[in-house]
Protein backbone atom coordinates (compact mmCIF):
# COMPACT_ATOMS: atom_id res chain seq x y z
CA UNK A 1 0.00 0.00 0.00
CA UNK A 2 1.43 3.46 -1.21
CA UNK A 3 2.42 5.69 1.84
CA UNK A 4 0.10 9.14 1.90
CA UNK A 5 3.16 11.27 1.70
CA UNK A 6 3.86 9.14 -1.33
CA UNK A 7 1.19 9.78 -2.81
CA UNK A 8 1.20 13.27 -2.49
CA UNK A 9 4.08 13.57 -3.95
CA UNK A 10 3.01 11.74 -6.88
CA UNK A 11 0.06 14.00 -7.04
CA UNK A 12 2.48 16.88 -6.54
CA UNK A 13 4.64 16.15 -9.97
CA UNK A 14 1.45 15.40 -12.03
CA UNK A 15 0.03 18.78 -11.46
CA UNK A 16 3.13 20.16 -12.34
CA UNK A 17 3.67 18.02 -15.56
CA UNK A 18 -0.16 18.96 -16.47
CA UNK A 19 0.47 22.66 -16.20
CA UNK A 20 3.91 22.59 -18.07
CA UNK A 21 1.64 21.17 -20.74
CA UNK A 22 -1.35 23.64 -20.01
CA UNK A 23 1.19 26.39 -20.61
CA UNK A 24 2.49 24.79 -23.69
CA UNK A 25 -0.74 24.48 -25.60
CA UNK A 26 -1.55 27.83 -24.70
CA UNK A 27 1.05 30.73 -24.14
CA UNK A 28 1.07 33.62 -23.21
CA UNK A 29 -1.34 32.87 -20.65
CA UNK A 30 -2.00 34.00 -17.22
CA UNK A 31 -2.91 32.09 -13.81
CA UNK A 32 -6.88 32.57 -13.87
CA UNK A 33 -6.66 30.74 -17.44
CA UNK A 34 -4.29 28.05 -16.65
CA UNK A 35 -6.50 27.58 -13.46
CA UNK A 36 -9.54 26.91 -15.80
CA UNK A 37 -7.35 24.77 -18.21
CA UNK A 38 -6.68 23.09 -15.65
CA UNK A 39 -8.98 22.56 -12.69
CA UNK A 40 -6.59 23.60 -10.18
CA UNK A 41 -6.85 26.00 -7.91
CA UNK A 42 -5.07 29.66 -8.80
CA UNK A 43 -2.27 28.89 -5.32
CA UNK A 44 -1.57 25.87 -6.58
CA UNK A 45 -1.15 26.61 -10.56
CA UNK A 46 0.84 29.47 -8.90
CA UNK A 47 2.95 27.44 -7.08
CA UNK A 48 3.92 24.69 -10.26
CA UNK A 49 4.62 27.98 -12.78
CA UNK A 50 7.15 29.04 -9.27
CA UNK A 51 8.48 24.91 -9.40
CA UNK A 52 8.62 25.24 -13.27
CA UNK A 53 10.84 28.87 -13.49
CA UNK A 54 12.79 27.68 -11.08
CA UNK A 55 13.46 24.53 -13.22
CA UNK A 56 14.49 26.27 -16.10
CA UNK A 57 11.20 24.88 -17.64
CA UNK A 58 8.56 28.28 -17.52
CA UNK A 59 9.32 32.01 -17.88
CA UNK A 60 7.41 35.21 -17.64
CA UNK A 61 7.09 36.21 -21.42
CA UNK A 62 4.91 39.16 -20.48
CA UNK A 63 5.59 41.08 -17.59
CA UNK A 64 3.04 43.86 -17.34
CA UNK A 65 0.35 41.00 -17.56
CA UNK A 66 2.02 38.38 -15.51
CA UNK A 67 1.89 36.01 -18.95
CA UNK A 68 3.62 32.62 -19.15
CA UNK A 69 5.62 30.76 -21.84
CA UNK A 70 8.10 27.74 -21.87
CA UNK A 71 11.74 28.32 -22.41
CA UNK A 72 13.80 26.48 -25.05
CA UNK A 73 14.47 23.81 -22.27
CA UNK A 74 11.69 21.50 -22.73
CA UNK A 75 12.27 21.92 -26.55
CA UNK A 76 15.73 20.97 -26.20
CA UNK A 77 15.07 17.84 -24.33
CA UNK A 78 12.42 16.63 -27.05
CA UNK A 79 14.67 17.28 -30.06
CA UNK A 80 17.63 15.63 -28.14
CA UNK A 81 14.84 12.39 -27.51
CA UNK A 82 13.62 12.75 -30.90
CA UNK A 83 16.76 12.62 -32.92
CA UNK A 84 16.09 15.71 -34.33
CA UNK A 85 18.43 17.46 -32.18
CA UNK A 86 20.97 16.64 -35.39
CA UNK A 87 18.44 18.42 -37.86
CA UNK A 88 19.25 21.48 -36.04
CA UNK A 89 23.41 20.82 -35.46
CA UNK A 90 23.82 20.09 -39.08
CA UNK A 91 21.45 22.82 -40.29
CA UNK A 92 23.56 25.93 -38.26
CA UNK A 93 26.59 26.49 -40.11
CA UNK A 94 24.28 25.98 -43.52
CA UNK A 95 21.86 28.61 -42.31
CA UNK A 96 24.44 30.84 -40.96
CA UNK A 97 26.30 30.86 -44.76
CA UNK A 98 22.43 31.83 -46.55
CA UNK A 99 22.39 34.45 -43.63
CA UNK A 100 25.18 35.88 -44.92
CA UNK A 101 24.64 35.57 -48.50
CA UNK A 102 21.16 37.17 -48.28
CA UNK A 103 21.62 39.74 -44.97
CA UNK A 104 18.45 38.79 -43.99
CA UNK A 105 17.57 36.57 -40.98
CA UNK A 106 16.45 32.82 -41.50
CA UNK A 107 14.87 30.34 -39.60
CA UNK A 108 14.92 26.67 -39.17
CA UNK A 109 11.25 24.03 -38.43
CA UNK A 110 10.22 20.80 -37.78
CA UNK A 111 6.90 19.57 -38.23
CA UNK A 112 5.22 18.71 -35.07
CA UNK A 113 1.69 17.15 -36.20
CA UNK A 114 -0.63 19.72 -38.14
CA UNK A 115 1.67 22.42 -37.23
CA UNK A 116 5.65 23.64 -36.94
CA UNK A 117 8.16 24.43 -34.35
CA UNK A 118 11.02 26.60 -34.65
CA UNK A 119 14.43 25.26 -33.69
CA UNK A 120 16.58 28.00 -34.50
CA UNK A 121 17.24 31.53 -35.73
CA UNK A 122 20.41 33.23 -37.30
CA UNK A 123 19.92 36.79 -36.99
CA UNK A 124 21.13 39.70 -39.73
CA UNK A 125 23.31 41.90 -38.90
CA UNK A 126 20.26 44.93 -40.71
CA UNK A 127 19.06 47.55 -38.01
CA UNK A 128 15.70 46.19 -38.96
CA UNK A 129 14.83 42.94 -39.26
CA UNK A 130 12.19 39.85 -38.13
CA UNK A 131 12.32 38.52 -35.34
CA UNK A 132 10.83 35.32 -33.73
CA UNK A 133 11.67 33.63 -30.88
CA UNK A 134 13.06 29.80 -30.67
CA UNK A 135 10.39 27.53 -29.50
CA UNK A 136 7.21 28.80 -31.25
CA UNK A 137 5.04 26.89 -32.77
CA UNK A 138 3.90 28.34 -36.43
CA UNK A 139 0.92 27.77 -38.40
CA UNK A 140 1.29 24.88 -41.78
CA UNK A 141 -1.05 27.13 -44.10
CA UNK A 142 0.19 30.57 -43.15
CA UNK A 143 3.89 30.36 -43.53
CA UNK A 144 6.25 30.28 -46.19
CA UNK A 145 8.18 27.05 -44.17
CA UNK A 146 4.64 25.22 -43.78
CA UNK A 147 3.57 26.19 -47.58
CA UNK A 148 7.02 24.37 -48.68
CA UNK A 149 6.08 21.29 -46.64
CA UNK A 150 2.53 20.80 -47.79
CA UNK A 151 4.15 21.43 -51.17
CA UNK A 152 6.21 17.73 -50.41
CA UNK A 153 3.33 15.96 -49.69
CA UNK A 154 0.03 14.27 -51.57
CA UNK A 155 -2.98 16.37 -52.00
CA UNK A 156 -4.97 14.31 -49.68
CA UNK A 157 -2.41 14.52 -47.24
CA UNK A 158 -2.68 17.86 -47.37
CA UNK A 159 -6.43 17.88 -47.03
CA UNK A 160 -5.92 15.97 -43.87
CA UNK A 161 -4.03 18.22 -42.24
CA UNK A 162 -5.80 21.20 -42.76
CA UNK A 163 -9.27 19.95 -43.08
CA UNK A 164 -9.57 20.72 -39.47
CA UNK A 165 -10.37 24.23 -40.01
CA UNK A 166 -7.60 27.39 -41.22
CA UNK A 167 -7.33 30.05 -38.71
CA UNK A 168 -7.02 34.00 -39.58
CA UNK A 169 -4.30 35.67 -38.71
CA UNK A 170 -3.60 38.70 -40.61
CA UNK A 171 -5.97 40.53 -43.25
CA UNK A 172 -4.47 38.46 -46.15
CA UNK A 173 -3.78 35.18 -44.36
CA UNK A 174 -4.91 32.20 -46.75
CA UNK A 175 -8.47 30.93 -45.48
CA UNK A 176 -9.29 28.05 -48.17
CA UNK A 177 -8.56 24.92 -49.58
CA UNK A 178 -8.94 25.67 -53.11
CA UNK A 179 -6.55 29.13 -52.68
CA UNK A 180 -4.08 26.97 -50.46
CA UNK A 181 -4.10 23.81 -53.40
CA UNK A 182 -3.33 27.13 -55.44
CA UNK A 183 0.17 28.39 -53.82
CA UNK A 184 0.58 24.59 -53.18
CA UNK A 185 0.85 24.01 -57.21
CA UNK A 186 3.34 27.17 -57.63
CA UNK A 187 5.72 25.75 -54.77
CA UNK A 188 5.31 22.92 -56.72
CA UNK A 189 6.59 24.66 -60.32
CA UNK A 190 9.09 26.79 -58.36
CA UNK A 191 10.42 24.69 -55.92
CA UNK A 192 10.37 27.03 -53.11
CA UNK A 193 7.65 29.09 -51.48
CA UNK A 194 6.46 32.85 -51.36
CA UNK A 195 4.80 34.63 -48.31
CA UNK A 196 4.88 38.02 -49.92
CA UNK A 197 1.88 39.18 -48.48
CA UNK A 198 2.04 38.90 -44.74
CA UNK A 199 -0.27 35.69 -44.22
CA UNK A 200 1.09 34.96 -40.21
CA UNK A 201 2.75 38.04 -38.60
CA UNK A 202 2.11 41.82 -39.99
CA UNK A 203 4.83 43.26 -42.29
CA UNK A 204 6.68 40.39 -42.05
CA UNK A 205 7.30 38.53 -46.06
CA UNK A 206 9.01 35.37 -46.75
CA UNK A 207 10.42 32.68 -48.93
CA UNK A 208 10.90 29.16 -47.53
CA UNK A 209 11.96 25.58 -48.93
CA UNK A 210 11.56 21.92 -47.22
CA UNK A 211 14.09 19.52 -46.00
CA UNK A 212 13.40 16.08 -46.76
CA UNK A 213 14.29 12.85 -45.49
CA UNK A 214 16.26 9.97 -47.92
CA UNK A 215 12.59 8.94 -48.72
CA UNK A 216 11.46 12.33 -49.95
CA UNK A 217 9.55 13.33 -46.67
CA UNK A 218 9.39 16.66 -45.55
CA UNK A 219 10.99 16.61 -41.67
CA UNK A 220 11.20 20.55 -41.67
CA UNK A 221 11.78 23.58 -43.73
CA UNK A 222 14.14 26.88 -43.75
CA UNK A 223 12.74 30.25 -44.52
CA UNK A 224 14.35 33.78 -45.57
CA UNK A 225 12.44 36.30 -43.39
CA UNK A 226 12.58 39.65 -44.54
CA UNK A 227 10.41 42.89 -43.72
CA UNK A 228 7.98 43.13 -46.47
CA UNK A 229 9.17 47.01 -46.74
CA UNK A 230 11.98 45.53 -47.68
CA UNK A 231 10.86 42.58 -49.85
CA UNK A 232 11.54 43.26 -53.11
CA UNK A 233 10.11 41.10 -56.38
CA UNK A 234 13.17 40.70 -57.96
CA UNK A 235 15.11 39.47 -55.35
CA UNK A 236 12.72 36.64 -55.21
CA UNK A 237 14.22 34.29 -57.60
CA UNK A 238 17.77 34.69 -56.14
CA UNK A 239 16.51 34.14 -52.59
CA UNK A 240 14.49 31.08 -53.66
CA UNK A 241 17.39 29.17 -55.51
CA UNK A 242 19.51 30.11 -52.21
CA UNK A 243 17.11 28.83 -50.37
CA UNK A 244 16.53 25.20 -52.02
CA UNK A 245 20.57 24.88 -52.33
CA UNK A 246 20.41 25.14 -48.86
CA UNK A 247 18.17 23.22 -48.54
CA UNK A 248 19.54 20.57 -50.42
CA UNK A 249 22.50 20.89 -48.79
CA UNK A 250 21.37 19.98 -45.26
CA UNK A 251 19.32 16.98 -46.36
CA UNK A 252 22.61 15.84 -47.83
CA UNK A 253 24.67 16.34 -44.88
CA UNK A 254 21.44 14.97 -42.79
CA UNK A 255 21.53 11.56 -45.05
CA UNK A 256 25.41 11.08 -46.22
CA UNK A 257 24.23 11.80 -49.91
């Protein structure tokens, strides 16, 4: 028979583990909503975020409204479990050289279900520039990294993934199938995607390509971001073969092509 003070404790680490994941699924958030996520009373939600920060796991993302997001910690640990902690070693010194060729900052995903994650960042050296932090989780349809991937996959693979509904984030952010199957086809013909109207984050443009595995599957993407006063049609077709030879480059590294 389990001792009580066992059995607290138990208790103890699964409210913890089930607010790390509350916070997860929903940052920023605050206390009252993780307390409603989660059932818990706001003391003791309050003190697992306290366990968590001190853990290197949670941090205050929003100080004026006391909002919570994870660090890079727990991200760190799953990449490292998932093998994909490689992806992101092999990919650095390939993103840092299309960095430099292009002065504009890039980023690196993985697909994570119907959505991506974003494992790292190499900055340009421009007084103004994009910015994202590591860690967040992007939309597939509204991103010039997801647009890339969907562009590596079947059409009824794609309709799976995004048959679950397409959420609105910006004025011009693509909303249907048929307009998606659309910029789908001209990744296709291109080879690398075009965000050059904003479709996630305000005045923020982009051009992305997909990594793929040996067998042709799309494991993550890299984009150019750029600020769309800055993006300018004709460097598109420059920044797009840059961006598939680096591509290309990293799966190659990735598989010992």
């Amino acid at each position: 028979m389990d001792r009580p003070e066992a059995s607290k404790g138990i208790s103890s680490v699964l409210n913890t583990l089930q607010v790390l994941e509350a916070v997860a699924r929903q940052q920023p958030v605050g206390v009252s909503e993780l307390a409603r996520a989660t059932g818990m009373p706001k003391s003791s939600v309050h003190r697992c975020l306290l366990t968590l920060r001190e853990a290197g796991w949670l941090r205050i993302v929003d100080p004026d409204r006391v909002l919570w997001g994870v660090t890079s910690k727990p991200l760190d640990i799953g990449l490292t479990g998932s093998g994909e902690q490689s992806l992101r070693e092999v990919a650095q010194p390939h993103l840092e050289a299309l960095r430099d060729v292009t002065n504009e900052t890039v980023h690196l995903v993985i697909r994570d279900g119907d959505s991506l994650v974003i494992i790292l960042r190499e900055d340009c050296r421009q007084a103004v520039r994009t910015f994202v932090e590591i860690g967040t989780r992007a939309p597939m349809h509204a991103t010039s990294c997801g647009l890339a991937v969907l562009a590596k996959l079947d059409d009824p693979e794609v309709d799976a993934l995004l048959g679950r509904g397409l959420d609105t984030y910006t004025d011009s952010t693509p909303t249907s199938l048929s307009r998606l199957h659309r910029e789908i086809e001209h990744t296709r013909e291109r080879g690398y995607s075009v965000n050059d109207s904003s479709w996630w984050r305000p005045d923020v443009s982009a051009i992305g390509a997909a990594i793929v595995n040996s067998a042709g599957r799309p494991i993550g993407a890299l984009a150019i971001s750029v600020p769309s006063s800055r993006f300018a049609p004709e460097d598109v077709a420059g920044y797009g073969a840059h961006a598939v030879k680096t591509a290309e480059a990293i799966a190659e590294s990735l598989t010992g092509r």
